[in-house]
Protein backbone atom coordinates (compact mmCIF):
# COMPACT_ATOMS: atom_id res chain seq x y z
CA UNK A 1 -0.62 12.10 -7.93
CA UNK A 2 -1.86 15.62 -7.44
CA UNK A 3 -0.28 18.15 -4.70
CA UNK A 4 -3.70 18.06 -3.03
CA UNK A 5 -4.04 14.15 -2.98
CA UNK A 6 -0.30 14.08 -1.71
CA UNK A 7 -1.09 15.70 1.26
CA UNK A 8 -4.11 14.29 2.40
CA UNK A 9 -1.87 10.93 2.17
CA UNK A 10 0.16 12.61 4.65
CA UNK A 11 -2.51 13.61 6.42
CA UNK A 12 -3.10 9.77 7.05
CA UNK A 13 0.43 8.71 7.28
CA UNK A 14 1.55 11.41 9.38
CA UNK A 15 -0.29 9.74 12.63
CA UNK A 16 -0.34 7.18 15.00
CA UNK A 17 -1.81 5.70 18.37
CA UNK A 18 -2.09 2.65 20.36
CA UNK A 19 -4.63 -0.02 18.68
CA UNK A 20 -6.54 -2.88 19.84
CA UNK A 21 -6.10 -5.82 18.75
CA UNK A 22 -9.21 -7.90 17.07
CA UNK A 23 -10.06 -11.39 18.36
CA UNK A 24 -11.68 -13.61 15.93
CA UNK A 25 -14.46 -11.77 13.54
CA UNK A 26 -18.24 -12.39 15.35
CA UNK A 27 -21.36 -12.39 13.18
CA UNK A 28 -23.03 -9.42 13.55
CA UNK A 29 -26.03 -8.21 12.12
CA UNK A 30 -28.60 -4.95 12.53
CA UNK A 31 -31.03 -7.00 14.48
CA UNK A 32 -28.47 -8.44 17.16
CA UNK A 33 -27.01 -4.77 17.92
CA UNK A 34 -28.15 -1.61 18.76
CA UNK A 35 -24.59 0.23 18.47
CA UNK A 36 -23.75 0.27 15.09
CA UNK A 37 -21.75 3.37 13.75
CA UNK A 38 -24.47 6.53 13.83
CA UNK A 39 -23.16 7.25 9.80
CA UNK A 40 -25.30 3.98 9.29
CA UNK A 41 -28.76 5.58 9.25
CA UNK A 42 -27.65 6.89 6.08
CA UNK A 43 -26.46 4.12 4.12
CA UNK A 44 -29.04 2.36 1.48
CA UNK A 45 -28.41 0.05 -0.75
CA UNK A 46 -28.98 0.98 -4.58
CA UNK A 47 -28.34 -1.09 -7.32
CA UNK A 48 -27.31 -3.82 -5.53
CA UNK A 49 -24.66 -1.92 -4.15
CA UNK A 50 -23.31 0.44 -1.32
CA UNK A 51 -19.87 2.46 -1.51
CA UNK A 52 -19.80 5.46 0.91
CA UNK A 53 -17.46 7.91 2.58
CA UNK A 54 -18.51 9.40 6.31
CA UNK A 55 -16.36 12.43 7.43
CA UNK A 56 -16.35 13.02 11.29
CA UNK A 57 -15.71 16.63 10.21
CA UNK A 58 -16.17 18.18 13.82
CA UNK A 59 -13.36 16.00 15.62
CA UNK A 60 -11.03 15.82 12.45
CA UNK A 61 -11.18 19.91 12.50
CA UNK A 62 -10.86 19.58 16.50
CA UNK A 63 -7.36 17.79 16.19
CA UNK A 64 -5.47 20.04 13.48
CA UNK A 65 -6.65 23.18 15.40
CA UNK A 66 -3.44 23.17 16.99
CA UNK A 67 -0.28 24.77 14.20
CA UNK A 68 -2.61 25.93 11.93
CA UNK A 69 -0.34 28.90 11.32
CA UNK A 70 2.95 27.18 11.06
CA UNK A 71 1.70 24.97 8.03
CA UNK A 72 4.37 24.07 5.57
CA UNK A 73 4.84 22.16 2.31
CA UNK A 74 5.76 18.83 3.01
CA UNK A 75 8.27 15.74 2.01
CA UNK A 76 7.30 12.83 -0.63
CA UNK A 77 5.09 10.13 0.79
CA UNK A 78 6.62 6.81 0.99
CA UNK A 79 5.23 4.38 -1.38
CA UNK A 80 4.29 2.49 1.51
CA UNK A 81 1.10 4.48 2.16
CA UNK A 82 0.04 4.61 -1.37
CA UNK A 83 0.23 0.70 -1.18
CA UNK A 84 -1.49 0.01 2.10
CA UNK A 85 -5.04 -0.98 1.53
CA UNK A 86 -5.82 0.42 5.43
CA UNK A 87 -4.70 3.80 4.22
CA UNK A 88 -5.50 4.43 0.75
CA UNK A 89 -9.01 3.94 0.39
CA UNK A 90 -9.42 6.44 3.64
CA UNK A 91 -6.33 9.26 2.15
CA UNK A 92 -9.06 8.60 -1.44
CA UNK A 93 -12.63 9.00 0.09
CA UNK A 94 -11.45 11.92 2.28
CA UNK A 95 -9.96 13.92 -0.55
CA UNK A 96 -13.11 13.10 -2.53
CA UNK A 97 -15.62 14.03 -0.18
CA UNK A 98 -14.08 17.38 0.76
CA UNK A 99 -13.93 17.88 -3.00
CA UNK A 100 -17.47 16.31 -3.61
CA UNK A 101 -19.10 19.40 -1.02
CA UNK A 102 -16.41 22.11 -2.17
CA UNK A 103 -17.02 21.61 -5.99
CA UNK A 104 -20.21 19.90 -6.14
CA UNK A 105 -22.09 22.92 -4.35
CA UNK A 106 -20.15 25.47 -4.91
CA UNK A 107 -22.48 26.56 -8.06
CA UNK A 108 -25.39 26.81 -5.53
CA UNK A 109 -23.15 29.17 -3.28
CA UNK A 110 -22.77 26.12 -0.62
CA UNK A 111 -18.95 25.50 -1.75
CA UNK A 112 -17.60 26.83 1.54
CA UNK A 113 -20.26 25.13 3.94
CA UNK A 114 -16.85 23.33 6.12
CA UNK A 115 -15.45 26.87 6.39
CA UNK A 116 -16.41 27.76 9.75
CA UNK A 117 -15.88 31.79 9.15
CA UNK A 118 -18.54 31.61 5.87
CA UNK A 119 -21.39 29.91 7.05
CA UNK A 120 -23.76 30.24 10.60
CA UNK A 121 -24.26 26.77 9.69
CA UNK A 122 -22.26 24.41 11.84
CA UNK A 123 -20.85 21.51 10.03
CA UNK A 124 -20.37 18.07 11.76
CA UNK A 125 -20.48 15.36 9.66
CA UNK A 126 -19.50 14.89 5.47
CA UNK A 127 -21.05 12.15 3.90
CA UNK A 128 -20.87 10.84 0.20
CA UNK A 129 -23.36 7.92 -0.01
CA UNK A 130 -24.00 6.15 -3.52
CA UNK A 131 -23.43 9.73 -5.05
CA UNK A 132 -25.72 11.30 -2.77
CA UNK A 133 -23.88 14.16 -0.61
CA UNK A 134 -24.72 14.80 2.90
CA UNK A 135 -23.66 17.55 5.17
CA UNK A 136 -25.28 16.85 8.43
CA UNK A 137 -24.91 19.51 12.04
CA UNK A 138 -27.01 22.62 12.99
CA UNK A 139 -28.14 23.89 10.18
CA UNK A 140 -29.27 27.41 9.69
CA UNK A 141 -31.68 26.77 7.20
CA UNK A 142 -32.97 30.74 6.44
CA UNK A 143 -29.28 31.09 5.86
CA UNK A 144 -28.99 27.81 3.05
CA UNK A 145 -32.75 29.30 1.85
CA UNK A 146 -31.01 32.40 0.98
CA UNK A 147 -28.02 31.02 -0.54
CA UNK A 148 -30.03 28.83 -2.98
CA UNK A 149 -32.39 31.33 -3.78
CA UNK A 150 -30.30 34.29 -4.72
CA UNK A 151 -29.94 35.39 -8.02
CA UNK A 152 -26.91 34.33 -9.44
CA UNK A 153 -24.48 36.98 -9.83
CA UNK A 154 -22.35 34.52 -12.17
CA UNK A 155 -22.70 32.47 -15.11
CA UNK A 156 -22.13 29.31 -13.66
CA UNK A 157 -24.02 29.91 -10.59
CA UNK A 158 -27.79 28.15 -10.46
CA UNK A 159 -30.63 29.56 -8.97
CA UNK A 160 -32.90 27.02 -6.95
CA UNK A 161 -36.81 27.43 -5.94
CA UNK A 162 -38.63 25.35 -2.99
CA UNK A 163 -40.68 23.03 -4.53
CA UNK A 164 -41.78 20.72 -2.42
CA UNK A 165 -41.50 19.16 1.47
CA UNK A 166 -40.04 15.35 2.47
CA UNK A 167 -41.24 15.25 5.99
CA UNK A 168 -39.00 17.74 7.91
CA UNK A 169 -37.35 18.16 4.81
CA UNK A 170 -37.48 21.68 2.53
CA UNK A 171 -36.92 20.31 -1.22
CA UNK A 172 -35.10 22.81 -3.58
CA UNK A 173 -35.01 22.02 -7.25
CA UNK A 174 -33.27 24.22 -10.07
CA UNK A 175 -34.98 26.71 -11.80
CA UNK A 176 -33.53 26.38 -15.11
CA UNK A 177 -35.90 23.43 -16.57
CA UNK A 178 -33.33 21.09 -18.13
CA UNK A 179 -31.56 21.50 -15.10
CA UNK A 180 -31.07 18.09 -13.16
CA UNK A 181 -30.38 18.21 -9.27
CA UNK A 182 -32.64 18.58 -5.97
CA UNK A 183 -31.56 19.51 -2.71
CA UNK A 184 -32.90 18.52 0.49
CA UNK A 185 -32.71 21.02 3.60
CA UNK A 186 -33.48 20.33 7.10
CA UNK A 187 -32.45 21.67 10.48
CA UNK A 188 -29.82 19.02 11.05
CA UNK A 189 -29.11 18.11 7.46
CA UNK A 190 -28.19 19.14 4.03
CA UNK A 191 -28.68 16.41 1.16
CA UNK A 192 -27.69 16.72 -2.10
CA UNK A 193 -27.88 15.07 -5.27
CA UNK A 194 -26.54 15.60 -8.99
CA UNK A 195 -28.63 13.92 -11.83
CA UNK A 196 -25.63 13.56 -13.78
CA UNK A 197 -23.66 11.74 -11.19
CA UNK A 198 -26.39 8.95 -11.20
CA UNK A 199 -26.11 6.12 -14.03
CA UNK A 200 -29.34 4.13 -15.27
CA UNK A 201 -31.12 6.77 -15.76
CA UNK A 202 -31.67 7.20 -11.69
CA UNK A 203 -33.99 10.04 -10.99
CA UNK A 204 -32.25 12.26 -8.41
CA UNK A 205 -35.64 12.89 -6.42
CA UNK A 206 -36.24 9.01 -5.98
CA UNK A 207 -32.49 9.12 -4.80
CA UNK A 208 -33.10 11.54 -2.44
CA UNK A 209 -36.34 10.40 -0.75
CA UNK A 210 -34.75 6.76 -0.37
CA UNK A 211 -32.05 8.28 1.51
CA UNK A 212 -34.06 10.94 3.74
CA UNK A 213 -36.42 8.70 4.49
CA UNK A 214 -33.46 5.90 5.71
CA UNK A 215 -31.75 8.45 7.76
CA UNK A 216 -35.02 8.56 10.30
CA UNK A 217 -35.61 4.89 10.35
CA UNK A 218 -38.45 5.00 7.21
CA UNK A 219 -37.42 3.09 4.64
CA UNK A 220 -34.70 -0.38 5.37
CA UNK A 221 -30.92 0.71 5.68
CA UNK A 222 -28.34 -1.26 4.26
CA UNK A 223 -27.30 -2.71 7.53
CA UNK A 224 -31.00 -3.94 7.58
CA UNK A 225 -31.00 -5.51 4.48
CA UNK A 226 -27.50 -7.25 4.45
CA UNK A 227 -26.18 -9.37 7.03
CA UNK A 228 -22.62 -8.68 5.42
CA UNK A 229 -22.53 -4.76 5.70
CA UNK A 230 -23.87 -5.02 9.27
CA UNK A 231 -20.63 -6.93 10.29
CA UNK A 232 -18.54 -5.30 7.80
CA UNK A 233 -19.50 -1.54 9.67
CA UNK A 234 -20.00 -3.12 13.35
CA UNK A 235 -16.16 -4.32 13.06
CA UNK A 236 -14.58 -1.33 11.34
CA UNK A 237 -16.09 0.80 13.38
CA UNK A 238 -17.01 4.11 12.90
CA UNK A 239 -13.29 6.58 12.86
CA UNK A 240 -12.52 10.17 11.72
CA UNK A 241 -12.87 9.01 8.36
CA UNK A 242 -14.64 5.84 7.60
CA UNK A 243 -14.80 4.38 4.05
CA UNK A 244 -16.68 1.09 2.27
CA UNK A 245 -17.51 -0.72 -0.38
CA UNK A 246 -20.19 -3.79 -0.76
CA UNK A 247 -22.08 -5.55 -3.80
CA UNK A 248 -22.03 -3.99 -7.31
CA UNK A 249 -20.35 -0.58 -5.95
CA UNK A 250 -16.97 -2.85 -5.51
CA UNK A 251 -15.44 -1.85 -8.35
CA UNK A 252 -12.48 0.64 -9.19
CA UNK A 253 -14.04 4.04 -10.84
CA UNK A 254 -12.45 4.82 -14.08
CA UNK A 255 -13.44 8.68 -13.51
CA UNK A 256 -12.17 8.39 -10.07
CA UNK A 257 -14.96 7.18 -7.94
CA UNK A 258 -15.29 8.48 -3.73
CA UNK A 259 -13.02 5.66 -2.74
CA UNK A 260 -11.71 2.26 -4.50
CA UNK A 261 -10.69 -0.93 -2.09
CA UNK A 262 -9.56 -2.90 -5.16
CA UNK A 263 -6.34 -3.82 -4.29
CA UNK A 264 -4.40 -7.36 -5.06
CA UNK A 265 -6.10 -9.77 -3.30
CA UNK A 266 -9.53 -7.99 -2.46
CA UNK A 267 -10.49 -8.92 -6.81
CA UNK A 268 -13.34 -11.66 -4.79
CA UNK A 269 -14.45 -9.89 -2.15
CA UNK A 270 -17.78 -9.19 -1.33
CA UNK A 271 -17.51 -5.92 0.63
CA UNK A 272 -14.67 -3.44 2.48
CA UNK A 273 -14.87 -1.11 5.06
CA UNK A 274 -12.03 0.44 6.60
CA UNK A 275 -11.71 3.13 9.03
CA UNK A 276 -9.14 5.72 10.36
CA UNK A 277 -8.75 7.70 13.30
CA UNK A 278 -6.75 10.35 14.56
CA UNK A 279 -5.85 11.09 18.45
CA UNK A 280 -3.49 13.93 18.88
CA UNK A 281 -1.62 15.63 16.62
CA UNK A 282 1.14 12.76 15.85
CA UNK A 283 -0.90 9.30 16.46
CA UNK A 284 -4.25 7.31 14.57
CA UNK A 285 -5.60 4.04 14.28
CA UNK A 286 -7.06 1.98 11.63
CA UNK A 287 -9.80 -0.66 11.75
CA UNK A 288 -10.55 -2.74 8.76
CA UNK A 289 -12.88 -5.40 7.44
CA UNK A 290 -13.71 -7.65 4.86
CA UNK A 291 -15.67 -10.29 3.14
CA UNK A 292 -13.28 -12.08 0.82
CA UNK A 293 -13.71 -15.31 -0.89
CA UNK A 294 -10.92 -17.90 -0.75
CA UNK A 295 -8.68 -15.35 0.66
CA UNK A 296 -4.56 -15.77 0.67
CA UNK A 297 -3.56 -15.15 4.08
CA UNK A 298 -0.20 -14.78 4.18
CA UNK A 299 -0.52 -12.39 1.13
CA UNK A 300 -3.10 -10.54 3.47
CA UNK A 301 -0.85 -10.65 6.58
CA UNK A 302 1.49 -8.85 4.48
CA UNK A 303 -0.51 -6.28 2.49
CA UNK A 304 -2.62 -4.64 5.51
CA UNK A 305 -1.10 -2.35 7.64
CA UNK A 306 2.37 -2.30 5.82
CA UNK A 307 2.37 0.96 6.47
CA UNK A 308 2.05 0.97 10.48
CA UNK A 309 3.86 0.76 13.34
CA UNK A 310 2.19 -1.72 14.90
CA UNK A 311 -0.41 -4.20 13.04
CA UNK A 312 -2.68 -7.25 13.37
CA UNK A 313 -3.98 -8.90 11.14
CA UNK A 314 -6.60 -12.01 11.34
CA UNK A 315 -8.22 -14.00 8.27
CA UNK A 316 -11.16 -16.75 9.73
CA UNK A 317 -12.76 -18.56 6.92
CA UNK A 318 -13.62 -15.29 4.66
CA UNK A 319 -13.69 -12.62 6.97
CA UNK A 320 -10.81 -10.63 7.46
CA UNK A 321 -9.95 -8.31 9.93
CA UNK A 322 -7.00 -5.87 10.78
CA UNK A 323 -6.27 -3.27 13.14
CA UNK A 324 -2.67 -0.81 12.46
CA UNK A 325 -0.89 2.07 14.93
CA UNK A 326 0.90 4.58 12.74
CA UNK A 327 3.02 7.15 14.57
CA UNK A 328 4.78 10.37 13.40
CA UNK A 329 6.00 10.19 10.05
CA UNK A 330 8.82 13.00 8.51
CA UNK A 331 8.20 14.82 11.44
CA UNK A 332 4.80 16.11 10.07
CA UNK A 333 2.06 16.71 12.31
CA UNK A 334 -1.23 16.35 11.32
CA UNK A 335 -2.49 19.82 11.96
CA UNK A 336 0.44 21.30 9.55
CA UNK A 337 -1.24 18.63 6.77
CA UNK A 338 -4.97 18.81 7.17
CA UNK A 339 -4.09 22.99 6.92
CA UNK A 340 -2.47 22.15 4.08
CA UNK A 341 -5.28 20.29 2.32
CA UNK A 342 -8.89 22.34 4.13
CA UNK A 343 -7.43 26.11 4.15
CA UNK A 344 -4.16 27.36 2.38
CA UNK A 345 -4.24 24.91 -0.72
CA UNK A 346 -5.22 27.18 -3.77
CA UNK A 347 -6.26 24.63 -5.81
CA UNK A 348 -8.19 23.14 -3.72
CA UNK A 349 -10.06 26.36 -2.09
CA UNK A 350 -10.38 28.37 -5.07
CA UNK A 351 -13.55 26.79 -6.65
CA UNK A 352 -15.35 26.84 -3.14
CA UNK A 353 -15.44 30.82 -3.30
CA UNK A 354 -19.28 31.00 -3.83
């Protein structure tokens, strides 16, 4: 485990609140509900699959305002955490979608978008969505126009051109011509997407207009199309950090995929979504959902939420559903550890410089 993934454990495990407690799991689908999570206008369904990562950036950076100066390295994390399937995926998808913004667009000068003194551009939300990154707020879009137009002034810097218009969006694509990304701009969004993150030959402008167009009610979102995400996302919830996994996408990433929910006992199920979220500087809550097949529930009842305080845990037929309280843990707060991770970590700022 790296120094950087260490502390955004702690980040997790270092919290705690009061939880409520889940009675029974209700079917719930897109068409009997009009309050789903609002990070579910962005989730499609490609490939017969969904895994995503949604960052409530503005209310995670809200809570660790507080000892931002007094930040200091921090203890082991207990094995606990790393084996708790309602923290893990979460500590995972947070790490990589901070990483996926910071080194994914740093080469188009975007790297330090969720550094509030770098950017006019307000971030609220971080979103990594079948390899498609969103970063969604008010966006100062002469500013990103700028940005992606410069000349680069490094080697590995690229130099985009606009190229083309998705209803409100401005479309950037790279001038180099073997060059394989596009970039979607709009006044409350950023969207990109990397042709080489995409496998089957995907083309990253057929990525990004199935997405766009999702995101403003156009084209079906996943909670549309599958009865099982709808519930999976109505019962999790929508937290500081929400992570999930359905279909095809349910499958451990050998290069280290956004998130991975393949834990003992989760080998059958059909989709995961888990959420975390932080009130005050020393409690969080976790909400957590599943589809499982033939699922073990005293193996369950053990497994999730290991790591709390306080935990319940519910399996009906094969839907599974847990809530956890986690309080203070080594006496580190989770200001000191979210510093740790968005601001003073070298290794992990350092590439974001452009």
């Amino acid at each position: 485990m790296t120094p950087s993934r260490r502390r955004t454990l702690e980040l997790i495990g270092a919290a705690a609140t009061v939880t409520v407690g889940i009675a029974g799991s209700p079917t719930v689908t897109a068409q009997e509900t009009d309050d789903l999570p609002a990070y579910t206008r962005w989730l499609t369904i490609e490939d017969d699959g969904l895994e995503f990562v949604a960052i409530d950036w503005a209310a995670l950076e809200e809570e660790t305002q507080r000892e931002l100066e007094e930040a200091e390295p921090s203890e082991e994390v207990p094995d606990e955490f790393r084996d708790d399937p309602m923290v893990e995926p979460v500590s995972t998808g947070l790490l990589a979608a901070y990483f996926a913004v910071g080194l994914g667009l740093s080469q188009y000068r975007l790297g330090r978008l969720v550094d509030d003194d770098a950017f006019e551009t307000a971030v609220e939300e971080l979103l990594v969505v079948n390899d498609a990154v969103i970063v969604a707020g008010d966006v100062d879009t002469a500013e990103i126009d700028d940005r992606l137009t410069a000349e680069p002034a490094a080697e590995f810097l690229r130099q985009m051109e606009r190229t083309a218009e998705i209803g409100e969006y401005d479309v950037y694509t790279p001038v180099e011509e073997d060059a394989d990304a596009v970039i979607a701009v709009s006044d409350d969004a950023i969207v990109f997407v990397d042709g080489t993150e995409l496998e089957d030959d995907a083309e990253p402008m057929t990525r990004l207009e199935t997405i766009t167009a999702a995101s403003v009610g156009d084209a079906d979102r996943a909670t549309e199309i599958s009865d099982v995400v709808a519930w999976l996302v109505e019962t999790a919830g929508e937290g500081d950090v929400t992570v999930g996994q359905y279909g095809d996408r349910l499958t451990a990433d050998e290069n280290g995929g956004i998130t991975d929910v393949t834990f003992e006992g989760f080998e059958d199920a059909d989709g995961v979504v888990c959420s975390f979220t932080v009130d005050g500087a020393e409690t969080a809550t976790g909400e957590f959902a599943a589809i499982v097949d033939d699922p073990d529930d005293g193996d369950l009842e053990q497994r999730l939420g290991a790591s709390a305080d306080e935990r319940s845990v519910d399996v009906d037929g094969n839907r599974v559903t847990a809530t956890g309280t986690w309080r203070g843990v080594n006496g580190t707060t989770v200001g000191r550890v979210h510093r740790r991770l968005t601001r003073t970590d070298t290794e992990a700022s350092a590439p974001f410089d452009p």
